[in-house]
N, C-alpha and C. Protein backbone atom coordinates (compact mmCIF):
# COMPACT_ATOMS: atom_id res chain seq x y z
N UNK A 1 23.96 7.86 -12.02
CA UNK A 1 23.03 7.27 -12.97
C UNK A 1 23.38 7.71 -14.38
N UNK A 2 23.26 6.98 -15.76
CA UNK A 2 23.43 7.04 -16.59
C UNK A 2 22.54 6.74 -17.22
N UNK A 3 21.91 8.31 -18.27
CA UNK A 3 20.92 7.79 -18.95
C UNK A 3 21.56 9.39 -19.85
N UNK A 4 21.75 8.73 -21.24
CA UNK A 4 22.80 8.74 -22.18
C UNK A 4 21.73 9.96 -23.20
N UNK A 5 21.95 10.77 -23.93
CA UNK A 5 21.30 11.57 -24.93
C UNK A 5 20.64 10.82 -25.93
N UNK A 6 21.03 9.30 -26.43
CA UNK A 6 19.90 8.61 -26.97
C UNK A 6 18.47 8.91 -26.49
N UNK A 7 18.94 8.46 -24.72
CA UNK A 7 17.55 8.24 -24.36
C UNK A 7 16.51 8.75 -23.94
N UNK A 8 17.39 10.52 -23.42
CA UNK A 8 16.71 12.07 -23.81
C UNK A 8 16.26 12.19 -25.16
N UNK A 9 16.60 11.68 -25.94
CA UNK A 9 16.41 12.13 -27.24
C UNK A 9 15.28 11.78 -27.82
N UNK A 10 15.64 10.03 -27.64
CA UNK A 10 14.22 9.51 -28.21
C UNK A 10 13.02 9.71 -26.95
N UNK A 11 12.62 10.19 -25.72
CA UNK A 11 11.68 10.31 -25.07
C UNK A 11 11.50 11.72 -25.78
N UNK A 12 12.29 12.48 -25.90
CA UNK A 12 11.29 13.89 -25.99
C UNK A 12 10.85 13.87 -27.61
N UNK A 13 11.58 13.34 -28.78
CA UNK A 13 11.01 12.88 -30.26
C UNK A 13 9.79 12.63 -29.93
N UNK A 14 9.50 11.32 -29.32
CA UNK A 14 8.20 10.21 -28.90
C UNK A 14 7.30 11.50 -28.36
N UNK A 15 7.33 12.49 -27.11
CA UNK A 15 6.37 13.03 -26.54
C UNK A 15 6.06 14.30 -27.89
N UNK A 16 7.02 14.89 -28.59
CA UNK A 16 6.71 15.95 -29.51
C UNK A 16 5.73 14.80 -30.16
N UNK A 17 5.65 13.38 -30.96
CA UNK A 17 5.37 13.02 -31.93
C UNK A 17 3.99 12.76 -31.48
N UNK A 18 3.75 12.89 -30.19
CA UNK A 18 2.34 12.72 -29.53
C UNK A 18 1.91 13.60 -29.25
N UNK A 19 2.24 14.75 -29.16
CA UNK A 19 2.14 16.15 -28.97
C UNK A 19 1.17 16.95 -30.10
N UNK A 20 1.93 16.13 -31.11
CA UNK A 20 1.56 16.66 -33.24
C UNK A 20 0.85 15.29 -33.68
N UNK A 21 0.79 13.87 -32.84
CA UNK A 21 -0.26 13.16 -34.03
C UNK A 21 -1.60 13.23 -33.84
N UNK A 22 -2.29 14.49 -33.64
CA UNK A 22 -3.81 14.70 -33.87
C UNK A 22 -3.83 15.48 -35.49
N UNK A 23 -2.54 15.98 -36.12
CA UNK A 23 -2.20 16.43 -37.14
C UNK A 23 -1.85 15.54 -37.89
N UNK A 24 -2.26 14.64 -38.54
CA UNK A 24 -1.47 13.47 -38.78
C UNK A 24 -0.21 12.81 -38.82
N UNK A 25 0.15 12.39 -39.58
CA UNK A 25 1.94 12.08 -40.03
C UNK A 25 2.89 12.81 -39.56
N UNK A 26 3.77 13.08 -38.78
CA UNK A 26 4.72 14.22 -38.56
C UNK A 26 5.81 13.47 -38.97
N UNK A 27 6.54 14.61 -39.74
CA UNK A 27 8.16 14.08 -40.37
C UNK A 27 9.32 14.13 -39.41
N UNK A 28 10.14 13.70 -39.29
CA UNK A 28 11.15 13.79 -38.79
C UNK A 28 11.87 15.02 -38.89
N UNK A 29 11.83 15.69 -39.85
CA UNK A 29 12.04 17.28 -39.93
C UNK A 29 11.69 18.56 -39.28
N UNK A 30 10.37 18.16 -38.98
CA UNK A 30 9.40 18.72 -38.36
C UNK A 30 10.05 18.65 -36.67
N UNK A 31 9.97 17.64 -36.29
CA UNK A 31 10.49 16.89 -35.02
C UNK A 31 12.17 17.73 -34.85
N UNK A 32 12.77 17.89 -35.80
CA UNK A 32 14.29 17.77 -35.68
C UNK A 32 14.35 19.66 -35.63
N UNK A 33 13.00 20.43 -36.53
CA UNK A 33 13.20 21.92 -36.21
C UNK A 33 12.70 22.22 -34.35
N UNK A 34 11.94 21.46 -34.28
CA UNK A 34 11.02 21.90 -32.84
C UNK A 34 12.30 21.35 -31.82
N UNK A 35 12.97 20.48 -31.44
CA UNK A 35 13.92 19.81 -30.44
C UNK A 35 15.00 20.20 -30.76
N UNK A 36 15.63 20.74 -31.68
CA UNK A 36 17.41 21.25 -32.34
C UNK A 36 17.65 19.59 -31.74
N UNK A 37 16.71 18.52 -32.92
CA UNK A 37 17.87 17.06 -32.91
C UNK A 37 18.41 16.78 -33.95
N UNK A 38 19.33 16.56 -34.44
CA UNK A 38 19.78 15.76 -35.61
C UNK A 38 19.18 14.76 -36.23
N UNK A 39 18.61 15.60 -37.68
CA UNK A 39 18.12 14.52 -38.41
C UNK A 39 18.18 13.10 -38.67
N UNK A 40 19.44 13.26 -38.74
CA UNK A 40 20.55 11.43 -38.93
C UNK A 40 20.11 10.97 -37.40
N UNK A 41 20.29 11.83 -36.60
CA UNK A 41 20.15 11.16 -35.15
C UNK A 41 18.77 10.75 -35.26
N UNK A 42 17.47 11.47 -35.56
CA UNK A 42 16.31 11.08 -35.47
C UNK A 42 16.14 9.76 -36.06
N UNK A 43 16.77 9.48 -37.16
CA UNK A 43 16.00 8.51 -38.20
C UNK A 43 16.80 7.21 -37.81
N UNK A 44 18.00 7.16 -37.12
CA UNK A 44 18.61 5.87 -36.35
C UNK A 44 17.49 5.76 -34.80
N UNK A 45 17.30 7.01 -34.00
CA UNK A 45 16.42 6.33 -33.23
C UNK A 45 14.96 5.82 -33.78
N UNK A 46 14.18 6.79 -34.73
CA UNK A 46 12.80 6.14 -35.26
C UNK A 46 13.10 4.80 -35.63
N UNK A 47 14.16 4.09 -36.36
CA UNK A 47 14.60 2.86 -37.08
C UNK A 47 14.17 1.85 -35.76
N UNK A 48 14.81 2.39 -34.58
CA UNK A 48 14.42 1.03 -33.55
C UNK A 48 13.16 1.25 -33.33
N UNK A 49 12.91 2.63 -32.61
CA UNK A 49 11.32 2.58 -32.46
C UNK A 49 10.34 1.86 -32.97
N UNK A 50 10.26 1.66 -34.52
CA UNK A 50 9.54 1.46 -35.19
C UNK A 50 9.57 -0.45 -35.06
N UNK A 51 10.57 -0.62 -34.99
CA UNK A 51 11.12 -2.31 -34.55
C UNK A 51 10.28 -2.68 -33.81
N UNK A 52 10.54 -1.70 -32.81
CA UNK A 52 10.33 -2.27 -31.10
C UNK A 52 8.27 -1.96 -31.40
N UNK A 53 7.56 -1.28 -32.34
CA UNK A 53 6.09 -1.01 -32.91
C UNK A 53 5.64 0.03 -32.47
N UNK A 54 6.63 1.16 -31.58
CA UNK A 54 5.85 1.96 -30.65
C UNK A 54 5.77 3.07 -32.25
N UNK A 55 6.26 3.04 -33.36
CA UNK A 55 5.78 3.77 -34.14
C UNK A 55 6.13 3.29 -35.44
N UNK A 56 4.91 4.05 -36.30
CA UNK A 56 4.88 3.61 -37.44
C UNK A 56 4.97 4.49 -38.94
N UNK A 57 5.68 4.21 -39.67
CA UNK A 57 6.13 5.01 -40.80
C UNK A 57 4.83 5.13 -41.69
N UNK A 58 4.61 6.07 -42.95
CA UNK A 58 4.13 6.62 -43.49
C UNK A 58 4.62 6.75 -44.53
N UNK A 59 4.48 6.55 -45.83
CA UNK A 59 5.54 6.92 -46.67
C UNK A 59 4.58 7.79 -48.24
N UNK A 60 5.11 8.55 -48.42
CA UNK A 60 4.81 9.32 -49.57
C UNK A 60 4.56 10.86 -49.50
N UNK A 61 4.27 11.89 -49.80
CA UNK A 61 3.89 13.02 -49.85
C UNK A 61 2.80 13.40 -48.46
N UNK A 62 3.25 14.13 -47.85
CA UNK A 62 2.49 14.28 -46.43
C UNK A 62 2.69 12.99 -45.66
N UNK A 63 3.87 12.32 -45.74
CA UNK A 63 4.24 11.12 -44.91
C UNK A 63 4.64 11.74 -43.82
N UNK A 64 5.12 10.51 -43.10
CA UNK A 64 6.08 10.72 -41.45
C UNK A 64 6.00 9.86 -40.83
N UNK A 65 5.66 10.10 -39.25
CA UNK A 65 5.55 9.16 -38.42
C UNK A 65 4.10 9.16 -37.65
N UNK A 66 3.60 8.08 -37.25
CA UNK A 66 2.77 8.22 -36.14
C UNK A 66 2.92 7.16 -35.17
N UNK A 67 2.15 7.70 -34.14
CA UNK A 67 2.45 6.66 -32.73
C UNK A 67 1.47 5.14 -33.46
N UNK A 68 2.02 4.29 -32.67
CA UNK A 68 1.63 2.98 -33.15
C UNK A 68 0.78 1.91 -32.09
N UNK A 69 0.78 2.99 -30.93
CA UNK A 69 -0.37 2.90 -29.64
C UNK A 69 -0.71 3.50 -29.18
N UNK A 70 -1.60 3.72 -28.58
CA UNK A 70 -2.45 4.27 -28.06
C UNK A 70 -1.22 4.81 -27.19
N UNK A 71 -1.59 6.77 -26.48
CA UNK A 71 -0.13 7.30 -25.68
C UNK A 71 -0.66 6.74 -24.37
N UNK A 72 -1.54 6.39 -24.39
CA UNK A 72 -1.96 5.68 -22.79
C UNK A 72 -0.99 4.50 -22.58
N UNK A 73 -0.62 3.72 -23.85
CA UNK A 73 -0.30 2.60 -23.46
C UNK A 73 1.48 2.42 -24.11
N UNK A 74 1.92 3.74 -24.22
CA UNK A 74 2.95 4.18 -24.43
C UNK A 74 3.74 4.37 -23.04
N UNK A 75 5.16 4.01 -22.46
CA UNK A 75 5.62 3.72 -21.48
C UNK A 75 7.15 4.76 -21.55
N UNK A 76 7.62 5.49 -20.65
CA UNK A 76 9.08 6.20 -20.66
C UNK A 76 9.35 5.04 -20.59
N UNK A 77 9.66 4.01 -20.02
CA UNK A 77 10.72 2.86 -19.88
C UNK A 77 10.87 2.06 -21.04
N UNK A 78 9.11 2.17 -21.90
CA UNK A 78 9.56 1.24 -23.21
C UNK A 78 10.32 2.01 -24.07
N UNK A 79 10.49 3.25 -24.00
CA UNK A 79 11.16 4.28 -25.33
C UNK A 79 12.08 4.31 -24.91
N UNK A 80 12.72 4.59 -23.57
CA UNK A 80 14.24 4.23 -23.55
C UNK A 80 15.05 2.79 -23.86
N UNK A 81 14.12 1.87 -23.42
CA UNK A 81 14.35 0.35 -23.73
C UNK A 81 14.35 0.10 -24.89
N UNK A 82 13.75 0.61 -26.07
CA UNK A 82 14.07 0.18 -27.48
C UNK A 82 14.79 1.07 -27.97
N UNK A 83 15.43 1.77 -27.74
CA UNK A 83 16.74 2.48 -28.08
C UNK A 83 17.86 1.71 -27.36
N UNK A 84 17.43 0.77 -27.08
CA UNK A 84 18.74 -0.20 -26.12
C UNK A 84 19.49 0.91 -25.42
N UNK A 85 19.11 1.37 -24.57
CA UNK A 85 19.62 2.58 -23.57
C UNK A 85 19.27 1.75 -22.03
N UNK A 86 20.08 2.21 -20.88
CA UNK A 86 19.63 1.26 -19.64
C UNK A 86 19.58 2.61 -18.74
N UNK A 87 18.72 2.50 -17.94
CA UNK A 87 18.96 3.24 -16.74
C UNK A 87 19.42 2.65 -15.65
N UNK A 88 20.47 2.73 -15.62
CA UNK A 88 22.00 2.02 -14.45
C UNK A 88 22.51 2.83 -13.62
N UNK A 89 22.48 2.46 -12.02
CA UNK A 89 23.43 3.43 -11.46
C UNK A 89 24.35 2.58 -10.81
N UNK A 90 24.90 1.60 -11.32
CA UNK A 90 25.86 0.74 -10.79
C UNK A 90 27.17 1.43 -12.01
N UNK A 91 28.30 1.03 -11.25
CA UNK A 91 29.68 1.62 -11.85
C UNK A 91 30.01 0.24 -12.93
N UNK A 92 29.04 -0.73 -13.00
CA UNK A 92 29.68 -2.00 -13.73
C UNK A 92 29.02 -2.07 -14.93
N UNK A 93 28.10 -1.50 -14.85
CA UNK A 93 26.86 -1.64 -16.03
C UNK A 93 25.98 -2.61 -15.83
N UNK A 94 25.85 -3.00 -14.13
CA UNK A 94 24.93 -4.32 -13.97
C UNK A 94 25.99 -5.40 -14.16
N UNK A 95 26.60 -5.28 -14.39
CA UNK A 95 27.50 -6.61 -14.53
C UNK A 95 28.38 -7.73 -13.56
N UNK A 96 27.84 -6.86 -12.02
CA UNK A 96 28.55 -7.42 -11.00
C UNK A 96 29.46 -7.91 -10.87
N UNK A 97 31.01 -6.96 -11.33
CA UNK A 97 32.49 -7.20 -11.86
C UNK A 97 33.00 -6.05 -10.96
N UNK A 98 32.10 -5.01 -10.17
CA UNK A 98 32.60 -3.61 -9.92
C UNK A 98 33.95 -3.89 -8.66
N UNK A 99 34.23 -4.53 -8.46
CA UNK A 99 35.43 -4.42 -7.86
C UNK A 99 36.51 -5.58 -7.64
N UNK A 100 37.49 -5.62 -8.55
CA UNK A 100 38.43 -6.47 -9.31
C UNK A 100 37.66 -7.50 -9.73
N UNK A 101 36.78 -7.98 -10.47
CA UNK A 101 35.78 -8.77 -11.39
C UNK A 101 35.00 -9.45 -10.01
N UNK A 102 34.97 -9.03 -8.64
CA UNK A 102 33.94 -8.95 -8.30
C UNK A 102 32.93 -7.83 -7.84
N UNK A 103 31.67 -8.43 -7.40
CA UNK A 103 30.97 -7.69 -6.58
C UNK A 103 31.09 -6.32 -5.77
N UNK A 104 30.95 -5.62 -6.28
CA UNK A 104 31.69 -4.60 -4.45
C UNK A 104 30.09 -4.31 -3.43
N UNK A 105 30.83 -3.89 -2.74
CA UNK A 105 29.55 -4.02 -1.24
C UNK A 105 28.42 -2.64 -1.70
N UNK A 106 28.85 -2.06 -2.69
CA UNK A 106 27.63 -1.40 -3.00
C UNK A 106 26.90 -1.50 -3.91
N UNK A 107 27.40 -2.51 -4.63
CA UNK A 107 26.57 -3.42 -6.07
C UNK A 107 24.95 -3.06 -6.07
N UNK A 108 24.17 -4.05 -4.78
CA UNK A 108 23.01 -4.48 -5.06
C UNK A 108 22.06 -3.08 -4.48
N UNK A 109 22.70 -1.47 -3.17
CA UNK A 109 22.27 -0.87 -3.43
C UNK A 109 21.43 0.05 -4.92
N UNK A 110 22.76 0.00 -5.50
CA UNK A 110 22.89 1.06 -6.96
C UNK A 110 22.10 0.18 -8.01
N UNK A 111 22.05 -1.43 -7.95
CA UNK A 111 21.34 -1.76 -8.74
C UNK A 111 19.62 -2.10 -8.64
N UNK A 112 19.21 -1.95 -6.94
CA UNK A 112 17.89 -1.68 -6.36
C UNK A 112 17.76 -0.16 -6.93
N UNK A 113 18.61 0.54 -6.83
CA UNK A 113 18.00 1.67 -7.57
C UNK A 113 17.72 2.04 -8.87
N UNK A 114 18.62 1.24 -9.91
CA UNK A 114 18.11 1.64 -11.05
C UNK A 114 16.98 0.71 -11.28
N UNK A 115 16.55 -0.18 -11.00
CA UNK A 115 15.47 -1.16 -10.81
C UNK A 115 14.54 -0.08 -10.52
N UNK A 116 14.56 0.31 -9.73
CA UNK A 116 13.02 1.73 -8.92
C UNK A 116 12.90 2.70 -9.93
N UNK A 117 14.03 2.92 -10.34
CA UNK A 117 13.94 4.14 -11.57
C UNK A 117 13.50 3.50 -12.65
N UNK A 118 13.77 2.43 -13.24
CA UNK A 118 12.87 2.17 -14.51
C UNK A 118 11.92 1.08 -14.05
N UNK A 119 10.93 0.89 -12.64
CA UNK A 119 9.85 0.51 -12.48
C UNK A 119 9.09 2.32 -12.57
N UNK A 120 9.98 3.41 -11.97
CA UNK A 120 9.27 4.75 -12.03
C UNK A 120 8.78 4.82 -13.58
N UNK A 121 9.89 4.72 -14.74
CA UNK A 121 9.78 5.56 -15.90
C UNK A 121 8.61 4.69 -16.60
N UNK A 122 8.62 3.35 -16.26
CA UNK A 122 7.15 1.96 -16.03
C UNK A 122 5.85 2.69 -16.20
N UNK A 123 5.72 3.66 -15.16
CA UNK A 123 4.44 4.67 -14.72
C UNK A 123 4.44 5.53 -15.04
N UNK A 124 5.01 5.97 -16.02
CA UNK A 124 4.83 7.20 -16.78
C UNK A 124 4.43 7.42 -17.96
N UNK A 125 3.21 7.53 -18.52
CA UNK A 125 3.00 7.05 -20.00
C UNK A 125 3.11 8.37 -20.66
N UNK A 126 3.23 8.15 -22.02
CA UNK A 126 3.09 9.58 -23.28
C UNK A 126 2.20 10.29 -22.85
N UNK A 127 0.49 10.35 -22.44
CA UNK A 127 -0.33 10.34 -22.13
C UNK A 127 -0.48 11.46 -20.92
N UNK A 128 -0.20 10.99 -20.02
CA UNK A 128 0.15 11.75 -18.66
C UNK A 128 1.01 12.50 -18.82
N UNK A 129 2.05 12.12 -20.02
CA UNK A 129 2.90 13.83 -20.30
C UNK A 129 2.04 14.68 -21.04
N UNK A 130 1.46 14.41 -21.89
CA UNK A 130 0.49 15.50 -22.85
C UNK A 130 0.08 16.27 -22.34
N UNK A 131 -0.83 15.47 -20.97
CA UNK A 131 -1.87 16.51 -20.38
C UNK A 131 -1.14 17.44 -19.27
N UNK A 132 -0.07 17.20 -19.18
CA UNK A 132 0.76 18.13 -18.24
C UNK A 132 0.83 19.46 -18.74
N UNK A 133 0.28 20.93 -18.04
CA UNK A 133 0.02 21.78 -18.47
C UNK A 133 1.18 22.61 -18.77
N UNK A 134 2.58 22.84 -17.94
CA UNK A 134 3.69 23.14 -18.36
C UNK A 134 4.54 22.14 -19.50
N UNK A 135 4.18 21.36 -19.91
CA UNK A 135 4.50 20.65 -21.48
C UNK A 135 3.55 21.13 -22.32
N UNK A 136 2.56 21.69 -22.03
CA UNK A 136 1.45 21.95 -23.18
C UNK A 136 1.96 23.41 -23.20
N UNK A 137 2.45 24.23 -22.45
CA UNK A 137 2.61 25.58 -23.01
C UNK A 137 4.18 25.48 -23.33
N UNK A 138 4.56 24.68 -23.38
CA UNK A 138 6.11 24.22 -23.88
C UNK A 138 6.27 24.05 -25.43
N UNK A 139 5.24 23.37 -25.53
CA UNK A 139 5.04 23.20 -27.04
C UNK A 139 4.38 23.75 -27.74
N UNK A 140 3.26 25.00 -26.94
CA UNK A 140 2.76 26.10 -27.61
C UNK A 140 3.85 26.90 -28.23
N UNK A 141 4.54 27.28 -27.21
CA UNK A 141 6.00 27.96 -27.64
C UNK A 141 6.91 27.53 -28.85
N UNK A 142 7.39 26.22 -28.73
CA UNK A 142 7.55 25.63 -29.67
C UNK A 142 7.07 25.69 -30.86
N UNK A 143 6.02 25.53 -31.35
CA UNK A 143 5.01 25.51 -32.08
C UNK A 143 5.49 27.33 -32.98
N UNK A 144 5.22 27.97 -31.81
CA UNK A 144 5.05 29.50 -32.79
C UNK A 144 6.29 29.90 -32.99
N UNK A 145 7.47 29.38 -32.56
CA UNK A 145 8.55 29.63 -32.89
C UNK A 145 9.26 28.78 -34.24
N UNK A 146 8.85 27.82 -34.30
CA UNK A 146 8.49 27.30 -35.69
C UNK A 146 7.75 27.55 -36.78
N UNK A 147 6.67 28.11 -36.47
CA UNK A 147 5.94 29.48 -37.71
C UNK A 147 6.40 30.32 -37.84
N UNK A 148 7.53 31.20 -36.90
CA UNK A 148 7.98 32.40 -37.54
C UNK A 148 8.54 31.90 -38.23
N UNK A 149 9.39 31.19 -37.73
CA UNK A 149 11.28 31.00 -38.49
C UNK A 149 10.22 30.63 -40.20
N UNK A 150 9.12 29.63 -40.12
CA UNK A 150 8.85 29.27 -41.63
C UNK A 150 8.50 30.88 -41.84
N UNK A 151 7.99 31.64 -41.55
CA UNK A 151 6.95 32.82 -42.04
C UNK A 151 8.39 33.72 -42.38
N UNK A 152 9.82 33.69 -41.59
CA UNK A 152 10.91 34.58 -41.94
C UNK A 152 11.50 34.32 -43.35
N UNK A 153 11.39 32.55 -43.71
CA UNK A 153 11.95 31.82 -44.78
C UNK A 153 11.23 32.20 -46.04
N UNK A 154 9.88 32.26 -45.95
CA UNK A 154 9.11 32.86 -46.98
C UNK A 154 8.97 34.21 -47.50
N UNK A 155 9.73 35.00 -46.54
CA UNK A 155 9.96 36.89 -47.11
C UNK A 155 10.80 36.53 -47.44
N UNK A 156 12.03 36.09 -47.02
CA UNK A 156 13.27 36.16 -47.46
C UNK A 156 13.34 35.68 -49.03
């Protein structure tokens, strides 16, 4: 199966950004100290996100991002899907070419399965990750390890 660091990337952005929008606006900076993601990387995946409506920009002094639905009605399959990312476990890419530009006899297994896997990631909303209690002390952690490092920057 292939599911590419885009699409790690932008699911765990999306769950931090639901994690922090009871705080309002969160920047992409913010997002990029808590995950070690690349800024540039963040702001090409927010660019589709924001396309696809699952979030929405902010702009000016205390700007950022916020979710743009409700995390109930926020989907793992839609955040990998608007990063144009696939969850595939066929060797063709779905393309039913896998053996000399045809078919091979294990085609329609591997592609019943990535079908099940993104009807799974379907049922998984932002939401139901929040309240997961080992993600909530994940990002407690997170969280205070991001106040030192600011609280080290300010003696220094």
């Amino acid at each position: 199966m292939r599911l590419t660091t885009k699409g790690r990337y932008a699911v765990t952005a999306m769950l931090d950004l639901a994690l922090h929008s009871g705080q309002g606006p969160v920047s992409l900076s913010e997002i990029s100290s808590r995950q070690h993601i690349s800024l540039s990387y963040l702001e090409q995946l927010f660019a589709k996100l924001r396309r696809r409506g699952l979030v929405k920009s902010i702009r000016g002094p205390g700007g950022g991002y916020c979710l743009d639905q409700p995390t109930e009605n926020t989907f793992v399959a839609d955040i990998i899907d608007a990063v144009d990312e696939s969850v595939d476990a066929t060797n063709c890419s779905g393309e039913a070419n896998c053996q000399e530009g045809e078919v091979c006899l294990t085609h329609h297994l591997w592609s019943d399965l990535s079908d099940q896997i993104h009807t799974f990631l379907s049922g998984i909303s932002l939401a139901s990750l929040v309240e997961r209690r080992e993600i909530q002390q994940i990002a407690t952690r997170q969280n205070h390890r991001e106040a030192d490092q600011i609280a080290m920057t300010m003696v220094d």
